[in-house]
PDB file of N, CA and C in Angstrom:
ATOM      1  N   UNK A   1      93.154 108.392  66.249  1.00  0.00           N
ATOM      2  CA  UNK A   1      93.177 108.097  67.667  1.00  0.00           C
ATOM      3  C   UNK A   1      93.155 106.571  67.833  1.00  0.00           C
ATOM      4  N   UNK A   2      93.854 106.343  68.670  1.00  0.00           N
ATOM      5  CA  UNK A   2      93.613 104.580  69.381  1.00  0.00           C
ATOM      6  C   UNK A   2      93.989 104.285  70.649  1.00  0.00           C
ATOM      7  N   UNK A   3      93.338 103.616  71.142  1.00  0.00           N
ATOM      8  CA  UNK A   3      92.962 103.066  72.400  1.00  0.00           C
ATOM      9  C   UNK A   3      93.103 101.845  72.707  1.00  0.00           C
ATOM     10  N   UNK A   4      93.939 101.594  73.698  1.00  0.00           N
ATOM     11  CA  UNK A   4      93.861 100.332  74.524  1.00  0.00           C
ATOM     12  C   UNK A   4      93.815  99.686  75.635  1.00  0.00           C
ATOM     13  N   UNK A   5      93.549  98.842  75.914  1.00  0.00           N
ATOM     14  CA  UNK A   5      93.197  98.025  77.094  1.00  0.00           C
ATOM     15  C   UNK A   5      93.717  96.522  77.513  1.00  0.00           C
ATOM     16  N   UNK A   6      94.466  96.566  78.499  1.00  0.00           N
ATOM     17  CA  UNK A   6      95.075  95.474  78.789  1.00  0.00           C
ATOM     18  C   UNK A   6      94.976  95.094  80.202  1.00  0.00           C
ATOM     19  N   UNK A   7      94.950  93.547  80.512  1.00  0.00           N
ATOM     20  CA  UNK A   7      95.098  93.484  81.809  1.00  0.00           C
ATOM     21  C   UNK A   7      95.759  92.526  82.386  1.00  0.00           C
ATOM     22  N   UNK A   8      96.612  91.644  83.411  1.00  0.00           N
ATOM     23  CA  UNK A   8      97.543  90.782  83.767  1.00  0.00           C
ATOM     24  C   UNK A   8      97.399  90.578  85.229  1.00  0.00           C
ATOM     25  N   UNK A   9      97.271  89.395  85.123  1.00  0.00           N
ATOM     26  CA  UNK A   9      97.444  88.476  86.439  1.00  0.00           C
ATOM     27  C   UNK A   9      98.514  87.987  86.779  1.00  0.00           C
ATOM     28  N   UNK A  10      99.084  87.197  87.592  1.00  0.00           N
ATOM     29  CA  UNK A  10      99.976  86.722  88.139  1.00  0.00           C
ATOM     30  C   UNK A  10      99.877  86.109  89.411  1.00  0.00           C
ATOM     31  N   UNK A  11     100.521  84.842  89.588  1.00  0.00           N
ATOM     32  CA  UNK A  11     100.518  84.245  91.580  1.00  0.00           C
ATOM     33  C   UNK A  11     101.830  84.180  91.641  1.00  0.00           C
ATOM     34  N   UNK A  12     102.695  84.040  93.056  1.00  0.00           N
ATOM     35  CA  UNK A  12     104.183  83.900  93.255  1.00  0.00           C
ATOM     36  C   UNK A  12     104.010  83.104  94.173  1.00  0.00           C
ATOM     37  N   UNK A  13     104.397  81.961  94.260  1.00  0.00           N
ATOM     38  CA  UNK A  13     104.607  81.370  95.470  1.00  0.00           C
ATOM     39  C   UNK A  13     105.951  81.388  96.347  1.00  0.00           C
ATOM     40  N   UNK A  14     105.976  82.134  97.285  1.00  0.00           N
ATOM     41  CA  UNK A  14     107.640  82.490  98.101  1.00  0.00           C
ATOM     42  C   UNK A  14     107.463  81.599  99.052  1.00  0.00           C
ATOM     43  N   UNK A  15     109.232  81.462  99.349  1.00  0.00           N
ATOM     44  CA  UNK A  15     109.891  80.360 100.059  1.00  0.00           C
ATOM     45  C   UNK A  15     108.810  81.516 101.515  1.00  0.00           C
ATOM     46  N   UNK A  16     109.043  80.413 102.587  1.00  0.00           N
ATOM     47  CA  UNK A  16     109.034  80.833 104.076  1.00  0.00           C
ATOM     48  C   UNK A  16     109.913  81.407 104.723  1.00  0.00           C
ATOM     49  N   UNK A  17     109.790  82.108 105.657  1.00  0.00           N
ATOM     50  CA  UNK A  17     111.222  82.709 106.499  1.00  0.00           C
ATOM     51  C   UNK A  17     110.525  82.026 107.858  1.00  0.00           C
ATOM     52  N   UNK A  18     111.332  80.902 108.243  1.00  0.00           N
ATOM     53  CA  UNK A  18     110.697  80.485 109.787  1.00  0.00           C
ATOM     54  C   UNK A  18     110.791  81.411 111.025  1.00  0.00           C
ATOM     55  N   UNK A  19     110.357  81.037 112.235  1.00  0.00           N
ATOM     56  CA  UNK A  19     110.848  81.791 113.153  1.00  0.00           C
ATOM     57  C   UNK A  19     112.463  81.760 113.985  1.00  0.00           C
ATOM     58  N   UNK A  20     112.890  80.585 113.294  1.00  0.00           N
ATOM     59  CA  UNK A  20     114.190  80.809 113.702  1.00  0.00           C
ATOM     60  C   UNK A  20     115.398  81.003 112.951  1.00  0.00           C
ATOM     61  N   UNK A  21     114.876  81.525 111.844  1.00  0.00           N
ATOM     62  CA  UNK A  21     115.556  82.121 111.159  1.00  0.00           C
ATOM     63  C   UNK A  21     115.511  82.025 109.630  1.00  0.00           C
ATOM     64  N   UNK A  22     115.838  80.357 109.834  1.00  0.00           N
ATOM     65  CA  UNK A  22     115.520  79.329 108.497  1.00  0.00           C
ATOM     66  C   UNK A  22     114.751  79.301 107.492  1.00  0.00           C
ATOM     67  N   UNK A  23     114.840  78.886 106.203  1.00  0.00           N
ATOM     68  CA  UNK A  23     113.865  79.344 104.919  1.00  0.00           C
ATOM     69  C   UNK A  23     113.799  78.062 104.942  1.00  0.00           C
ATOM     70  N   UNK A  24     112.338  78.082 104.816  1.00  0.00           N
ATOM     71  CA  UNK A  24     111.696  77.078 104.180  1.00  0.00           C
ATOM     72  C   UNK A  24     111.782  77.012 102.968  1.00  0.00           C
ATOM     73  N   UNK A  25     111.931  75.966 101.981  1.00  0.00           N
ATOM     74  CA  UNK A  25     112.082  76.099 100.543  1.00  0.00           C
ATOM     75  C   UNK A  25     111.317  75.295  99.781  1.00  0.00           C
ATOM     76  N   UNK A  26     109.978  76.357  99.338  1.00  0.00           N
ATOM     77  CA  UNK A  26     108.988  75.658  98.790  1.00  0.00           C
ATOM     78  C   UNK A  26     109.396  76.121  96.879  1.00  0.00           C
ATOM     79  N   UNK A  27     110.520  76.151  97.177  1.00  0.00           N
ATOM     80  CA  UNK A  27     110.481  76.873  95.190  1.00  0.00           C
ATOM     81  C   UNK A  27     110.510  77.876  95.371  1.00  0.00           C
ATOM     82  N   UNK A  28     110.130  78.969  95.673  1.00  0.00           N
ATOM     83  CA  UNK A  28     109.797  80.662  95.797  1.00  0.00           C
ATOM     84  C   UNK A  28     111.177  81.313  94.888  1.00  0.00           C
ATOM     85  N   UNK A  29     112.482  80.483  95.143  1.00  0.00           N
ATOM     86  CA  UNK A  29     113.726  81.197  94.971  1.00  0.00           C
ATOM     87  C   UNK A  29     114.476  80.172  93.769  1.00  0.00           C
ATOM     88  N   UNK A  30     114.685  81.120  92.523  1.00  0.00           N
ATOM     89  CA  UNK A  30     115.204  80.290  91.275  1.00  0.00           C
ATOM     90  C   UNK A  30     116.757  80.574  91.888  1.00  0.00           C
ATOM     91  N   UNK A  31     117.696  80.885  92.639  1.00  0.00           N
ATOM     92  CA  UNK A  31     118.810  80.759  93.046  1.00  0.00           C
ATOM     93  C   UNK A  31     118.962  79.899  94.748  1.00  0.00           C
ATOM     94  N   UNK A  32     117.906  79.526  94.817  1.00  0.00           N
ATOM     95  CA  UNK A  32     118.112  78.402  96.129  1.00  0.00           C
ATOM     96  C   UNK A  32     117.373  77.359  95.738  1.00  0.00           C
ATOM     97  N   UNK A  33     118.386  76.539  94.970  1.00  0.00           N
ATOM     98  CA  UNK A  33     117.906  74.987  94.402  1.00  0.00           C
ATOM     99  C   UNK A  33     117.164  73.787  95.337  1.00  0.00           C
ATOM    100  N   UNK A  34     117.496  73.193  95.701  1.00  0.00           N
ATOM    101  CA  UNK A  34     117.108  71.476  96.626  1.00  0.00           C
ATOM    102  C   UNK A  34     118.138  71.693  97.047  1.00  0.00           C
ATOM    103  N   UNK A  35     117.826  71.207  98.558  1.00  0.00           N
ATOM    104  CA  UNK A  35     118.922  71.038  99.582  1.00  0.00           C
ATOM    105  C   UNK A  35     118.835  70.442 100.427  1.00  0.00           C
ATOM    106  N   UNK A  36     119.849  69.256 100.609  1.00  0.00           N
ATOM    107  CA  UNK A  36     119.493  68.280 101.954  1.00  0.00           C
ATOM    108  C   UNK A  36     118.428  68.313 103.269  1.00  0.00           C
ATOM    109  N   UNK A  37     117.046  67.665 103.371  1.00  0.00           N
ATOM    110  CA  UNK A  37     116.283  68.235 104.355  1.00  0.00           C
ATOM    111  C   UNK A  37     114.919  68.762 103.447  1.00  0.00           C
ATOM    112  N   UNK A  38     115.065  69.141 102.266  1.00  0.00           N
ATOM    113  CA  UNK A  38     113.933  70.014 101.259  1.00  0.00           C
ATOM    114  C   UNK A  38     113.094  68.304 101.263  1.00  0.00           C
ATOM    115  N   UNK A  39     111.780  68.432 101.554  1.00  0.00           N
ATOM    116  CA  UNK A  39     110.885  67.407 100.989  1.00  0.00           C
ATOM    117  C   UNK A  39     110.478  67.597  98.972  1.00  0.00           C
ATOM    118  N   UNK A  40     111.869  66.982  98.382  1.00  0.00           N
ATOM    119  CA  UNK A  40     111.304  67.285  97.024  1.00  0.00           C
ATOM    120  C   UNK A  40     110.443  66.246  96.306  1.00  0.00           C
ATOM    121  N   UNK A  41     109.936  65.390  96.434  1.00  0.00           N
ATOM    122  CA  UNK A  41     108.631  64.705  96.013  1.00  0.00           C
ATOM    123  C   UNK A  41     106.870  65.320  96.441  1.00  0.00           C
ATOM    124  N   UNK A  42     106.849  65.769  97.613  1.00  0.00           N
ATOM    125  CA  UNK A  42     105.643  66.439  98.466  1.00  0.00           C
ATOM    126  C   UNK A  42     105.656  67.689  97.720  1.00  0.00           C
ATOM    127  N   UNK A  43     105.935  68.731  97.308  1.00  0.00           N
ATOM    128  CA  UNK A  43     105.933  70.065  96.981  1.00  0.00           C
ATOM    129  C   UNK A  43     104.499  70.464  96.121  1.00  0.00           C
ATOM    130  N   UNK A  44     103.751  71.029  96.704  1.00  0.00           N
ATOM    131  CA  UNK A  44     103.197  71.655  95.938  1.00  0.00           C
ATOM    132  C   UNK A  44     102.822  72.838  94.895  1.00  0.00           C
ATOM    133  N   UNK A  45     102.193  73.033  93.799  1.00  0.00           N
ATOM    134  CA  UNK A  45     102.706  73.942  92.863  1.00  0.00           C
ATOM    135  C   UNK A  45     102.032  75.295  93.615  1.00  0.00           C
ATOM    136  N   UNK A  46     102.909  76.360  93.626  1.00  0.00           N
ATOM    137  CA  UNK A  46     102.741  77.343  94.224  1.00  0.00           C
ATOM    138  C   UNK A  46     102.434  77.537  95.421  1.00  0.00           C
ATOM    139  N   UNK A  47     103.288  76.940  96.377  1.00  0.00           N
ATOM    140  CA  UNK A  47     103.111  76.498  97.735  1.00  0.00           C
ATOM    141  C   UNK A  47     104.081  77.503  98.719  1.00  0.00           C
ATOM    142  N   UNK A  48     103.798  77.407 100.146  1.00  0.00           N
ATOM    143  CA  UNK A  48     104.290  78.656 100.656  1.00  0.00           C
ATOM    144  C   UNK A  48     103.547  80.009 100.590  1.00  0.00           C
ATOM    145  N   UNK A  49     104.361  81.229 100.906  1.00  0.00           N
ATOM    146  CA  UNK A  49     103.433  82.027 101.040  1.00  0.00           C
ATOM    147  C   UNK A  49     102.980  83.297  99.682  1.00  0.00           C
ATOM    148  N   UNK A  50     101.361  82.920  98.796  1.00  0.00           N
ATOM    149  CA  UNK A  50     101.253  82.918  98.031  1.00  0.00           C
ATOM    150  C   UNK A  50     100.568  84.476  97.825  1.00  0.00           C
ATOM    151  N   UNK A  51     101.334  84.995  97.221  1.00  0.00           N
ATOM    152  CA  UNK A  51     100.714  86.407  96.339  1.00  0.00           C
ATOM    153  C   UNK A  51     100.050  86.762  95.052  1.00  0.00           C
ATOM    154  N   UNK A  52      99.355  87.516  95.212  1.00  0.00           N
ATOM    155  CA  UNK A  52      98.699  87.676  93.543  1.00  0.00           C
ATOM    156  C   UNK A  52      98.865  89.422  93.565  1.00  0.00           C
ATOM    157  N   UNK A  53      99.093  89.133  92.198  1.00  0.00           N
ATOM    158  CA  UNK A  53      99.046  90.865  91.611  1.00  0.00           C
ATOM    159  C   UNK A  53      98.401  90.756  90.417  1.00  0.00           C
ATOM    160  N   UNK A  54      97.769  92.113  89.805  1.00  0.00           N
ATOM    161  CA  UNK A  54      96.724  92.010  89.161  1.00  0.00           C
ATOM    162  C   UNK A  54      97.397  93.878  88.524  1.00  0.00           C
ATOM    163  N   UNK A  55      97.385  94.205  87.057  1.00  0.00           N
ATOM    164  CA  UNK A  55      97.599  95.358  86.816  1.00  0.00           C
ATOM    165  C   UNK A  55      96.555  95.454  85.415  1.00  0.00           C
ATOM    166  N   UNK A  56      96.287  96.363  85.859  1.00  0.00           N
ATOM    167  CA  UNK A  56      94.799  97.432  84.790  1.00  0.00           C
ATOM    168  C   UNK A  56      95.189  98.346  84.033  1.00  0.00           C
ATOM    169  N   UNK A  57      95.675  98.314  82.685  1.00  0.00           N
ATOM    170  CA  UNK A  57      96.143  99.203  81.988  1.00  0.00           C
ATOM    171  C   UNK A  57      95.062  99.995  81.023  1.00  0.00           C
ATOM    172  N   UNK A  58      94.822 101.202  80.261  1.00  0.00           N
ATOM    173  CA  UNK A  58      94.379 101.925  79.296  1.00  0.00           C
ATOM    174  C   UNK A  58      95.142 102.712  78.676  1.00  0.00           C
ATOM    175  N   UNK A  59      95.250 103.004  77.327  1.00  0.00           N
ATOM    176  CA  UNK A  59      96.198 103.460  76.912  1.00  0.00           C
ATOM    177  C   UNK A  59      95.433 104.471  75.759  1.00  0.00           C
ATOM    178  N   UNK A  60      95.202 106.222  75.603  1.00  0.00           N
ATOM    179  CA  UNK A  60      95.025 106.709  74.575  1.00  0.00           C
ATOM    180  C   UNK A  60      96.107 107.522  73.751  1.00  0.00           C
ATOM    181  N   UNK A  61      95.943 107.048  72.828  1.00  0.00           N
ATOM    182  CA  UNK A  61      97.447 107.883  71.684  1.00  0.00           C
ATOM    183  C   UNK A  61      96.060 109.002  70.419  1.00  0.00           C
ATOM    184  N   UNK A  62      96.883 110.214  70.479  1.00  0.00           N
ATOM    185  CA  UNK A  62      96.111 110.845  69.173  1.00  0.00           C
ATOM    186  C   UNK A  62      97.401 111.804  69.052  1.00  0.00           C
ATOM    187  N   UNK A  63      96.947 111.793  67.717  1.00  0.00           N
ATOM    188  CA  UNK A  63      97.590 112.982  66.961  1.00  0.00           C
ATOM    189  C   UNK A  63      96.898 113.916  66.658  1.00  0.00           C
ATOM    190  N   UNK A  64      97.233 115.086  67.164  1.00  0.00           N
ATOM    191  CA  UNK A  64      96.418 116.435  67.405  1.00  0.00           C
ATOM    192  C   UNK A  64      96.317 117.013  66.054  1.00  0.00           C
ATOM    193  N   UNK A  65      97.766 117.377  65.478  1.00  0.00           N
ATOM    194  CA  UNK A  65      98.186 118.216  64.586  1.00  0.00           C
ATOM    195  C   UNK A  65      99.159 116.810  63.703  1.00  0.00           C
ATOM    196  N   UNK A  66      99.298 117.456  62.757  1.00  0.00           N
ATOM    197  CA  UNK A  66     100.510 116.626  61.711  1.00  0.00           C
ATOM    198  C   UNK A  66     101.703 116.453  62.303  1.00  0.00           C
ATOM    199  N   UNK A  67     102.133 117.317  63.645  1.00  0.00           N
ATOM    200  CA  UNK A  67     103.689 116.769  64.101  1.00  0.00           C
ATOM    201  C   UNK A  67     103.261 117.068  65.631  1.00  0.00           C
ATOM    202  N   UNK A  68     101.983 116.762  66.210  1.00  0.00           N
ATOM    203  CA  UNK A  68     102.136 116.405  67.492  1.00  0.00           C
ATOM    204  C   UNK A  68     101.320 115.553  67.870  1.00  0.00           C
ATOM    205  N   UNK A  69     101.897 114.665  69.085  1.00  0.00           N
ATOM    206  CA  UNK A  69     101.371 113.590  69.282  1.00  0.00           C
ATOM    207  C   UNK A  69     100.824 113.891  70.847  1.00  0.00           C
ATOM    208  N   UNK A  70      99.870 113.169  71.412  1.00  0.00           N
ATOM    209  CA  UNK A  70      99.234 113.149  72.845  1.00  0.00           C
ATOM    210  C   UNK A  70      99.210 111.743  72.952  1.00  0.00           C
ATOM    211  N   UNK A  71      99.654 111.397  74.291  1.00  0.00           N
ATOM    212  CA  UNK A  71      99.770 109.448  74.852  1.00  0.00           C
ATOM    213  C   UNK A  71      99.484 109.671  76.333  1.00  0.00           C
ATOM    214  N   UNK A  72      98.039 109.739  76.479  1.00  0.00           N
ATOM    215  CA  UNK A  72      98.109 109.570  77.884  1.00  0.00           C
ATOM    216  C   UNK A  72      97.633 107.711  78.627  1.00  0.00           C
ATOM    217  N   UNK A  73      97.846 107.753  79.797  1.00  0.00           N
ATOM    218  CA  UNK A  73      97.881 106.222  79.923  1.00  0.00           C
ATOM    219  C   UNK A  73      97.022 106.298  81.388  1.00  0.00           C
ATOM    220  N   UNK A  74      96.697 105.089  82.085  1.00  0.00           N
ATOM    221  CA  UNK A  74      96.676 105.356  83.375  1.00  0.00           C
ATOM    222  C   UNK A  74      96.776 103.512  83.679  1.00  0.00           C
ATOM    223  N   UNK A  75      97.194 103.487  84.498  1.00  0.00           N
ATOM    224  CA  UNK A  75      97.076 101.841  85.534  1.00  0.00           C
ATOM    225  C   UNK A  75      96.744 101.653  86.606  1.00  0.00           C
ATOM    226  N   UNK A  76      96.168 101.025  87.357  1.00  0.00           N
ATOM    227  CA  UNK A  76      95.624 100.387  88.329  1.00  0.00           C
ATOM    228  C   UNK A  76      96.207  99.103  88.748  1.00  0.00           C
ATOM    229  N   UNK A  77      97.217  98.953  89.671  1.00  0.00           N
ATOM    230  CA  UNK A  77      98.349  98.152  90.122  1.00  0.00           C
ATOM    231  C   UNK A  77      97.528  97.429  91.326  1.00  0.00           C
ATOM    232  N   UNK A  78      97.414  96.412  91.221  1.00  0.00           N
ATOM    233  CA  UNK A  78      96.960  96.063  92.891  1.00  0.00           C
ATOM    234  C   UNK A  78      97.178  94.203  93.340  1.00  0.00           C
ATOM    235  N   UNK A  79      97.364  94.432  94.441  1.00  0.00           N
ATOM    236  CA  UNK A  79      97.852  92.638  94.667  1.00  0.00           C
ATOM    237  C   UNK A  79      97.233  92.938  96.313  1.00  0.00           C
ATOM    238  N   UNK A  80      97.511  91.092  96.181  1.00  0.00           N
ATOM    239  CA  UNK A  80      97.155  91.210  97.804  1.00  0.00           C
ATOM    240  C   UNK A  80      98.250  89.684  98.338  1.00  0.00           C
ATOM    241  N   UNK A  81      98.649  89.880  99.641  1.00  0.00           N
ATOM    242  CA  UNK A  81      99.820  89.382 100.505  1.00  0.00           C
ATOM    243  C   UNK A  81     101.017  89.696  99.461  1.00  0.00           C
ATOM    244  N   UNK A  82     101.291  90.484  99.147  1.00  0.00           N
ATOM    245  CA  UNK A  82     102.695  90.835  98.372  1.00  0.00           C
ATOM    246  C   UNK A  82     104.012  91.631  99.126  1.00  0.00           C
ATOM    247  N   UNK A  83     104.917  91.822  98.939  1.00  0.00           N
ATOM    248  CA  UNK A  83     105.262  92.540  99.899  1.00  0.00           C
ATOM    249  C   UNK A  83     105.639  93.764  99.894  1.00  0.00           C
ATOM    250  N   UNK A  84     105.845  94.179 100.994  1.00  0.00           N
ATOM    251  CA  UNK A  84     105.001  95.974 101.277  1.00  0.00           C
ATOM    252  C   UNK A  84     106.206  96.751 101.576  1.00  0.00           C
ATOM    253  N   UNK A  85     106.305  98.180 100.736  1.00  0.00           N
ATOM    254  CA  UNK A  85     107.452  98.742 101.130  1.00  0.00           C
ATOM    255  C   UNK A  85     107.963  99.106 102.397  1.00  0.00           C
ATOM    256  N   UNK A  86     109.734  99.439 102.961  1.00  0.00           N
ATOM    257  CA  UNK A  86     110.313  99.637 101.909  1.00  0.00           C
ATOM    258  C   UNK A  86     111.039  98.630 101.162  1.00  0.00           C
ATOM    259  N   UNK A  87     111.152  97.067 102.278  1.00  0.00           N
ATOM    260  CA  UNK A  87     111.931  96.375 101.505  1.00  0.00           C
ATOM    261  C   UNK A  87     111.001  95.398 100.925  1.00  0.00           C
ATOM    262  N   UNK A  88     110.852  96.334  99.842  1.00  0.00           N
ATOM    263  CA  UNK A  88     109.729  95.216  98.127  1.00  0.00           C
ATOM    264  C   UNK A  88     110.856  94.935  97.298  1.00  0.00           C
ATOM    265  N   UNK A  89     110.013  93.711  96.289  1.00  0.00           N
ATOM    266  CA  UNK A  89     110.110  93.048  95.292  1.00  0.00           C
ATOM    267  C   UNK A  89     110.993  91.984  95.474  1.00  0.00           C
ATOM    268  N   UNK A  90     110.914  91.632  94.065  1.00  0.00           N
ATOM    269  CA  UNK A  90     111.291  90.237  93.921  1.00  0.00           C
ATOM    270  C   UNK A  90     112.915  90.282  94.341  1.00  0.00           C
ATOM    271  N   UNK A  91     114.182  91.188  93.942  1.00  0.00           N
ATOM    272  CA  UNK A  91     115.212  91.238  94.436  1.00  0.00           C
ATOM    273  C   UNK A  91     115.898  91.454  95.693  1.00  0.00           C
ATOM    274  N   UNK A  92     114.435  91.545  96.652  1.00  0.00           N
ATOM    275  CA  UNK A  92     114.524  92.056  97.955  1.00  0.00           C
ATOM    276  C   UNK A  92     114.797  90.697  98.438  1.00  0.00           C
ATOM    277  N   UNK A  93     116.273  90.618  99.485  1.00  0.00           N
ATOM    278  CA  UNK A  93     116.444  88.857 100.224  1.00  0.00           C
ATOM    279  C   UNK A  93     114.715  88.714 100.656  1.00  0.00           C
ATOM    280  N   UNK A  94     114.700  87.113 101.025  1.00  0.00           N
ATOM    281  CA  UNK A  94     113.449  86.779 102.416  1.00  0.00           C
ATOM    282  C   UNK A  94     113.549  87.751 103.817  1.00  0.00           C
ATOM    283  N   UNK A  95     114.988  87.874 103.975  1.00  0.00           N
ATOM    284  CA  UNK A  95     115.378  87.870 105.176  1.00  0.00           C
ATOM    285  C   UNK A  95     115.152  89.188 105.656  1.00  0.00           C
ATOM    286  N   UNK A  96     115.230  90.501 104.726  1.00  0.00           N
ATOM    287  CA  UNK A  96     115.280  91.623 104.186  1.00  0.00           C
ATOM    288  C   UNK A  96     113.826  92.393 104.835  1.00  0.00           C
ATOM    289  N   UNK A  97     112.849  91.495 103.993  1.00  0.00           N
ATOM    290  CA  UNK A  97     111.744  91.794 104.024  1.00  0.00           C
ATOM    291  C   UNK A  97     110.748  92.112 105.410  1.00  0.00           C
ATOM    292  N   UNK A  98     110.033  93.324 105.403  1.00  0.00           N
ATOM    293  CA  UNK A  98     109.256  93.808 106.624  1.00  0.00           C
ATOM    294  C   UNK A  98     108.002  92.828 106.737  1.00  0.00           C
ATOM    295  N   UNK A  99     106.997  93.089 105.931  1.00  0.00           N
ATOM    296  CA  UNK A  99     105.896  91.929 105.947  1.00  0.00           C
ATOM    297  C   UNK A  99     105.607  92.057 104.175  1.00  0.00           C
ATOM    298  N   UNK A 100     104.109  91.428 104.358  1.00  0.00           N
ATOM    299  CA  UNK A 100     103.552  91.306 103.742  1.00  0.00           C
ATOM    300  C   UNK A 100     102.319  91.526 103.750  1.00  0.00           C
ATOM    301  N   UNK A 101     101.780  92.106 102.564  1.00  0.00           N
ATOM    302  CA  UNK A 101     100.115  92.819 102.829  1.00  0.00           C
ATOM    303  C   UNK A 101      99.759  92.932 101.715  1.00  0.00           C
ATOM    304  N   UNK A 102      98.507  93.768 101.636  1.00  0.00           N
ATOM    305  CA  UNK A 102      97.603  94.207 100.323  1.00  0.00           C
ATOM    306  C   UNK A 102      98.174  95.608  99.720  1.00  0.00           C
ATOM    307  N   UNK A 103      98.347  95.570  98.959  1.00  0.00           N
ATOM    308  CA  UNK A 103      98.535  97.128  98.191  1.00  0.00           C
ATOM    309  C   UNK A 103      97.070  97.305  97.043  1.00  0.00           C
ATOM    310  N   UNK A 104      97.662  98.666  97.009  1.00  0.00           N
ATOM    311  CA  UNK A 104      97.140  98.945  95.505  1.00  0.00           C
ATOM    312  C   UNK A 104      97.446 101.118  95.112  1.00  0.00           C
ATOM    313  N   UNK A 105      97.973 100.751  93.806  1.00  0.00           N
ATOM    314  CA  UNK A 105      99.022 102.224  93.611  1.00  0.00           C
ATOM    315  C   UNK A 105      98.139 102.042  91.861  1.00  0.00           C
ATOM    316  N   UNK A 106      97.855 103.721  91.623  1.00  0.00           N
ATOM    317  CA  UNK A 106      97.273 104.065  90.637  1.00  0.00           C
ATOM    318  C   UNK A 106      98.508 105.587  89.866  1.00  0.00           C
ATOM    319  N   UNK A 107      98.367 104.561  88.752  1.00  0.00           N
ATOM    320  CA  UNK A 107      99.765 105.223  87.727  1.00  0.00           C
ATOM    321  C   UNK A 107      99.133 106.124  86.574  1.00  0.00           C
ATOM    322  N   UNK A 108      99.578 107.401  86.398  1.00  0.00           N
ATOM    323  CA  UNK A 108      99.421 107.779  85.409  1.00  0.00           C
ATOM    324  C   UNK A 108     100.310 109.049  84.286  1.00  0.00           C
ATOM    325  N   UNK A 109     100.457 108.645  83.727  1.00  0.00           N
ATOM    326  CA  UNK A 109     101.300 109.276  82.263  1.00  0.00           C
ATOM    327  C   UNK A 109     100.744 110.060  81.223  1.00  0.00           C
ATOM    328  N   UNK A 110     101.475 110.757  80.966  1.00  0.00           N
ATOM    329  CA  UNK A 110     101.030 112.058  79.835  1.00  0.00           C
ATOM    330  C   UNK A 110     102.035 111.953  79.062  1.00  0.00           C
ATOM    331  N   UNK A 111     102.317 112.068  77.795  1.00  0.00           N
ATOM    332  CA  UNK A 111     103.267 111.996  76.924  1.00  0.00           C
ATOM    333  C   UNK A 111     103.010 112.944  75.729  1.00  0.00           C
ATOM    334  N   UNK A 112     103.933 114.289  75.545  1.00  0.00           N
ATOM    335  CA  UNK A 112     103.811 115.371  74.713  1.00  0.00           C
ATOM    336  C   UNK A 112     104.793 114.937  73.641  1.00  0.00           C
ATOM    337  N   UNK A 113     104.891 114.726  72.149  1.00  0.00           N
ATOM    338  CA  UNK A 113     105.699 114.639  71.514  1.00  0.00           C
ATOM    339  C   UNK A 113     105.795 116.160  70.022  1.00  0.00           C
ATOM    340  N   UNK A 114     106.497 116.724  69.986  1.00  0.00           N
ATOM    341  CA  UNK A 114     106.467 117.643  68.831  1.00  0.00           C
ATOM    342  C   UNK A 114     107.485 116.940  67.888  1.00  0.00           C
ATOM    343  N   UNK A 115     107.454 117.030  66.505  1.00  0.00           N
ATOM    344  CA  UNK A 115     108.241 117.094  65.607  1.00  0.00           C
ATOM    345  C   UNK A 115     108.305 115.776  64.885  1.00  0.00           C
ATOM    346  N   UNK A 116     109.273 115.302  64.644  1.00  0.00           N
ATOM    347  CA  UNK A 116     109.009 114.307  63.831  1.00  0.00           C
ATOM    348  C   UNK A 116     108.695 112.735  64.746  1.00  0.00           C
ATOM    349  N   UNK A 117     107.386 112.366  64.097  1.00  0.00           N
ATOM    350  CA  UNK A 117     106.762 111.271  64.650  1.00  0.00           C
ATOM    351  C   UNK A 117     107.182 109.920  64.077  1.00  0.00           C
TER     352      UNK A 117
END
């Protein structure tokens, strides 16, 4: 049998969506470079509007028998100002996006294997 435990942090700092339409561009976006108007000397690191996510992993594997295996897992996903379905993640435009809020989603996996390991 073995067991594990892992855990991961992370911050994102995203560009702004103003109220008139306009993105602010604090870095948030590796495909919207500097652009005439961007204050690029002032910028601060992880500036704009800043999220954290945080994921809680455990992981048990045993072998029952000589050709079967058991992998169950579970995670604990959680962030706060991130953004909130349906239009999430990182590939989601600024523009796209509903808001932003706190989550937190609890994952879990079972894994049956017979035969050759």
């Amino acid at each position: 049998m073995a067991t594990s435990l892992s855990f991961a942090h992370s911050r994102h700092g995203d560009n702004v969506l103003l109220d008139d339409g306009s993105i602010l561009n604090v870095g948030g976006d590796l495909h919207r470079g500097w652009r005439p108007g961007d204050e690029r000397d002032d910028k601060s690191f992880l500036d704009g509007n800043v999220g954290r996510h945080n994921v809680l992993t455990t992981t048990i594997d045993m072998r029952l028998w000589p050709r079967l295996r058991l992998r169950l897992a579970a995670g604990l996903d959680w962030g706060e100002n991130v953004p909130l379905p349906p239009a999430d993640g990182p590939a989601t435009p600024l523009t796209a996006r509903e808001e932003y809020g706190d989550g937190r989603q609890l994952q879990l996996s079972l894994d049956m294997r017979y035969g050759v390991l």
